[in-house]
N, C-alpha and C. Protein backbone atom coordinates (compact mmCIF):
# COMPACT_ATOMS: atom_id res chain seq x y z
N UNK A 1 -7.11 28.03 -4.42
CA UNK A 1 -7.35 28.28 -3.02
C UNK A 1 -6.87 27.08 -2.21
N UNK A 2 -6.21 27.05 -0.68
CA UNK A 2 -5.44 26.33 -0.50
C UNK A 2 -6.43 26.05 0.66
N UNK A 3 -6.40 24.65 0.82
CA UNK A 3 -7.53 23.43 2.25
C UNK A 3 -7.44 24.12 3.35
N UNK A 4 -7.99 24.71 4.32
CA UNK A 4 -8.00 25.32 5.56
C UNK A 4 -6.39 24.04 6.42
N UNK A 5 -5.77 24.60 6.73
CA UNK A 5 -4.67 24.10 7.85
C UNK A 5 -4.89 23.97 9.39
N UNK A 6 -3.96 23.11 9.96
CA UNK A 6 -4.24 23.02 11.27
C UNK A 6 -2.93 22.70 11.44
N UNK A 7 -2.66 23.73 12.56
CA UNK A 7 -1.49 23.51 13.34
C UNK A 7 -0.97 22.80 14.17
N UNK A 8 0.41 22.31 13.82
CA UNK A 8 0.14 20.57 14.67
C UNK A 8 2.00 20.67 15.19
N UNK A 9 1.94 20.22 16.61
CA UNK A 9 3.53 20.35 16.88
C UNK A 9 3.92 19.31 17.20
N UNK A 10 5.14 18.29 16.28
CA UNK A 10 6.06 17.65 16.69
C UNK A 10 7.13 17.99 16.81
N UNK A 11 7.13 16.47 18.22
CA UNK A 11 8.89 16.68 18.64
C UNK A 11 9.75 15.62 17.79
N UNK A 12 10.61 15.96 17.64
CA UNK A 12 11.87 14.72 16.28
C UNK A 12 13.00 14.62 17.03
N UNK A 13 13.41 13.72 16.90
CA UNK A 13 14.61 13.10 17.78
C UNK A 13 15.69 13.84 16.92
N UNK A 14 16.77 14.66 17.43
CA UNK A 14 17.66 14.83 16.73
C UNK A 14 17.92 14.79 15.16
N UNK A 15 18.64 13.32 15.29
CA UNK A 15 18.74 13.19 14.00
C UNK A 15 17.88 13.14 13.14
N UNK A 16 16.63 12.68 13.23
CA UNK A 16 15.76 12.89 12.01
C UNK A 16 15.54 14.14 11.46
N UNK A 17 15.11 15.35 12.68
CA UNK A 17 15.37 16.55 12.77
C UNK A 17 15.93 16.98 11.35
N UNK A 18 17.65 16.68 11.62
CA UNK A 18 18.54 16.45 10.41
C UNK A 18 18.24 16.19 9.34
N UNK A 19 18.15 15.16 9.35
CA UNK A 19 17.58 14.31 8.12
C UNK A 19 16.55 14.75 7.32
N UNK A 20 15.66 15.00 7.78
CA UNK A 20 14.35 15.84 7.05
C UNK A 20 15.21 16.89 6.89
N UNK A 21 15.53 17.92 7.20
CA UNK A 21 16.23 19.73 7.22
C UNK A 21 17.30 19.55 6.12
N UNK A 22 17.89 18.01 5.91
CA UNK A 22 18.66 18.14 4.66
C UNK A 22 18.35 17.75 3.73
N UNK A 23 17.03 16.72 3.60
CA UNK A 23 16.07 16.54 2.61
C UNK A 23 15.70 17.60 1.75
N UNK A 24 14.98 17.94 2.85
CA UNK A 24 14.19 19.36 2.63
C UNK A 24 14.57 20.26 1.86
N UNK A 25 16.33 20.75 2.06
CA UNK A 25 16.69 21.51 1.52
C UNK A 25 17.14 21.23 0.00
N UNK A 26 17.62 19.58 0.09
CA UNK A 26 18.42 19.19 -1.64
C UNK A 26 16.79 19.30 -2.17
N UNK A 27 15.49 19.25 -2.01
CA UNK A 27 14.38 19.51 -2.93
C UNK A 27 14.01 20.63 -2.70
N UNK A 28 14.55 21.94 -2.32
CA UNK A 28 14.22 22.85 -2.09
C UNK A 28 12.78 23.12 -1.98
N UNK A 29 12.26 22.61 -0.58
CA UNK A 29 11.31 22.48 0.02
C UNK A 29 11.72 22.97 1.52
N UNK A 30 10.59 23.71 2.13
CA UNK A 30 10.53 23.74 3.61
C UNK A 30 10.48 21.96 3.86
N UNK A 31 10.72 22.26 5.20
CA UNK A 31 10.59 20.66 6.05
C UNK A 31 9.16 20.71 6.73
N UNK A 32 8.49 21.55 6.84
CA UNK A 32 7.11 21.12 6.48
C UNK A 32 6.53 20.94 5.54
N UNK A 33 6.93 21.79 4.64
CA UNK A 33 6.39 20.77 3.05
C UNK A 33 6.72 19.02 2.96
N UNK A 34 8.17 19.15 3.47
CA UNK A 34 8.70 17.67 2.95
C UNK A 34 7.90 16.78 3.79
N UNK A 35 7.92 17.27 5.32
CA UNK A 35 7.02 15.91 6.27
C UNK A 35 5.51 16.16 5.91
N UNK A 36 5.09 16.74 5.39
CA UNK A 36 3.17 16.84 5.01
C UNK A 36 3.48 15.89 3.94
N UNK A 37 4.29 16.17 2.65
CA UNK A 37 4.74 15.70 1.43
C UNK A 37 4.93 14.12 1.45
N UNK A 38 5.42 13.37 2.75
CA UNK A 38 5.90 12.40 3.11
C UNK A 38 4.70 11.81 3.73
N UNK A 39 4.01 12.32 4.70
CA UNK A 39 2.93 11.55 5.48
C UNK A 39 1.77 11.24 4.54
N UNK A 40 1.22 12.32 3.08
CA UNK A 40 0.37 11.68 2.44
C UNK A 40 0.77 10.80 1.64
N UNK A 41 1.80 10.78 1.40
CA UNK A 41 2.54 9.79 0.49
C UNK A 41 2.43 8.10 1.21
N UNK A 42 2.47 8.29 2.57
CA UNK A 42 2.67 7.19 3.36
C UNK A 42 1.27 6.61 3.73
N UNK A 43 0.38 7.76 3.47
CA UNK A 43 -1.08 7.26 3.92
C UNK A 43 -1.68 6.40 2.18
N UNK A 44 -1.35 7.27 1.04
CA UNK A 44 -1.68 6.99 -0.24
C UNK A 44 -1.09 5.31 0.15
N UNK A 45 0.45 5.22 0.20
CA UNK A 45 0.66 3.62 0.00
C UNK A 45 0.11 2.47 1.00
N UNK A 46 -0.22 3.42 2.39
CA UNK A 46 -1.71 2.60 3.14
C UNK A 46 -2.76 1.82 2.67
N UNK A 47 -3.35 2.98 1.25
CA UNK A 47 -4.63 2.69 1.57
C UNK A 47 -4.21 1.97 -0.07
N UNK A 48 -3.52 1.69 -0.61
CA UNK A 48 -2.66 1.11 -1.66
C UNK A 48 -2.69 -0.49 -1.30
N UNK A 49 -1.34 -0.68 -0.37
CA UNK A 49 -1.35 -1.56 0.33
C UNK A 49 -2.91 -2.69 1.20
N UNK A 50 -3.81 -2.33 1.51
CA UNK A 50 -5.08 -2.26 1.75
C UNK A 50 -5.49 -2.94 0.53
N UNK A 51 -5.89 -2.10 -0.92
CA UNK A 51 -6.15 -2.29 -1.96
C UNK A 51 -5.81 -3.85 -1.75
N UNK A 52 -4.45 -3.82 -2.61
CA UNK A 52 -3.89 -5.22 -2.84
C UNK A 52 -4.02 -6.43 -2.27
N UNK A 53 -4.08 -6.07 -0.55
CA UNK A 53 -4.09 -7.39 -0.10
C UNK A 53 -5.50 -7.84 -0.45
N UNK A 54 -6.21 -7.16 -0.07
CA UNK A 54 -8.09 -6.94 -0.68
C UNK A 54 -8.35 -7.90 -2.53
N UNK A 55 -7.46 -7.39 -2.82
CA UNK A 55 -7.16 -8.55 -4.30
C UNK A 55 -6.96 -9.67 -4.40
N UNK A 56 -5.77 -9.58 -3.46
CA UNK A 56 -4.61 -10.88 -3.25
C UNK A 56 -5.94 -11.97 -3.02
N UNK A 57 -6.04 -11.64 -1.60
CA UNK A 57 -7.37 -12.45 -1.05
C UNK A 57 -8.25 -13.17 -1.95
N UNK A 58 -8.85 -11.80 -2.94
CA UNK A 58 -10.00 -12.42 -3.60
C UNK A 58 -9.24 -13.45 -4.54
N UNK A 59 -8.01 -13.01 -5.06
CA UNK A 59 -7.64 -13.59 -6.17
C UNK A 59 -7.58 -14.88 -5.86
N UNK A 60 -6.99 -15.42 -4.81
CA UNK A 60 -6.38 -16.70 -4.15
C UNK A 60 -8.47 -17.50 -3.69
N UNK A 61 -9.14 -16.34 -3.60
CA UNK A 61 -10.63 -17.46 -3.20
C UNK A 61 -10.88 -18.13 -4.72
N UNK A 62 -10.66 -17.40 -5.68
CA UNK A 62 -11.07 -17.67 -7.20
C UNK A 62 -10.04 -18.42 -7.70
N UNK A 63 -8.84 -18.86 -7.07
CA UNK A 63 -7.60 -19.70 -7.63
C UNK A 63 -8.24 -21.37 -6.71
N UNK A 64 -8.23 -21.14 -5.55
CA UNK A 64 -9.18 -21.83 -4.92
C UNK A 64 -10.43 -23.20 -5.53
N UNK A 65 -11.30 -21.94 -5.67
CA UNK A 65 -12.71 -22.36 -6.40
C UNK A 65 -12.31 -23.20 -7.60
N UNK A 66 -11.56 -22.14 -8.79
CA UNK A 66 -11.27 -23.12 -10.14
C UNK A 66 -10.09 -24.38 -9.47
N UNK A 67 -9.41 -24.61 -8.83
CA UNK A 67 -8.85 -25.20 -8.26
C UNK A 67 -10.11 -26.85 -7.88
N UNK A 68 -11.16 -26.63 -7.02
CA UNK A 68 -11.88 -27.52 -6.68
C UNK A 68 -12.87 -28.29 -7.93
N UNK A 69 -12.60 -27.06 -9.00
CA UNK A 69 -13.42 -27.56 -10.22
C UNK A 69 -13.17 -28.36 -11.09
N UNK A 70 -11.69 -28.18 -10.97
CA UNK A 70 -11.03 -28.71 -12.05
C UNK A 70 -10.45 -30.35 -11.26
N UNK A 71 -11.06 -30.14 -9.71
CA UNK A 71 -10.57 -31.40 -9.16
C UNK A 71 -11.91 -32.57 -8.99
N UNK A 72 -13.33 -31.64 -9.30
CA UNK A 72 -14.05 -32.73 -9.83
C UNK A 72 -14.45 -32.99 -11.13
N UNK A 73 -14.02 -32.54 -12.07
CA UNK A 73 -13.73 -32.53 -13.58
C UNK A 73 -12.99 -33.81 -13.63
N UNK A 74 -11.34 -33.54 -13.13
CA UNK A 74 -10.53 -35.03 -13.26
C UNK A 74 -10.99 -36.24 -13.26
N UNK A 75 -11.84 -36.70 -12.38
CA UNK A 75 -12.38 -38.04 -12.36
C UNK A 75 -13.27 -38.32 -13.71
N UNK A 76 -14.06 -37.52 -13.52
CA UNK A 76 -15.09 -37.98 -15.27
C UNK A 76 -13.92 -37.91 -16.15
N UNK A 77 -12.97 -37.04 -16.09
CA UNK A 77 -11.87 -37.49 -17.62
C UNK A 77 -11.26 -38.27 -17.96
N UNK A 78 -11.12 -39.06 -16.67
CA UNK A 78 -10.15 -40.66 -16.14
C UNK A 78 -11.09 -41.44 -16.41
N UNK A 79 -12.28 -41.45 -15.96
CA UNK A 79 -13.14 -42.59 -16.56
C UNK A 79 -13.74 -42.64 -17.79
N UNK A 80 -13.70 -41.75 -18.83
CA UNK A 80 -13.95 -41.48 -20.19
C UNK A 80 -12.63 -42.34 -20.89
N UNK A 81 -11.61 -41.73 -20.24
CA UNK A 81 -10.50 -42.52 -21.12
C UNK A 81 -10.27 -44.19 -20.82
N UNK A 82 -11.06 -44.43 -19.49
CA UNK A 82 -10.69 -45.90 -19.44
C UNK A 82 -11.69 -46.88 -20.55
């Protein structure tokens, strides 16, 4: 059974127009399949994108942290060896 729809009208500049209508056709897809097909695709690498930086971040607080640890570690190892 297919998600209830809502009817939605854009305008496309010419050429994109094109562009999608010949997409569309080498995947033998309507061009509303292809632009629905395209916009969740674009929202998926959103919330993708999102993800990662959300990582990046943490990763770099925890590169950080062991970073400050290992910079008061150094001194007791310098004065052990002297």
């Amino acid at each position: 059974m297919h998600a209830p729809v809502q009817k939605f009208i854009v305008r496309l500049p010419d050429d994109l127009h094109s562009q999608v209508k010949s997409i569309a056709k080498e995947q033998n897809r309507s061009m509303n399949h292809e632009i629905v097909n395209r916009l969740e695709k674009s929202l998926v690498d959103d919330e993708s994108r999102d993800l990662s930086e959300k990582i990046v971040a943490l990763l770099l607080q925890k590169v950080e942290s062991l970073e400050q640890q290992l910079e008061c570690l150094q001194p007791k190892n310098q004065e052990a060896d002297l």
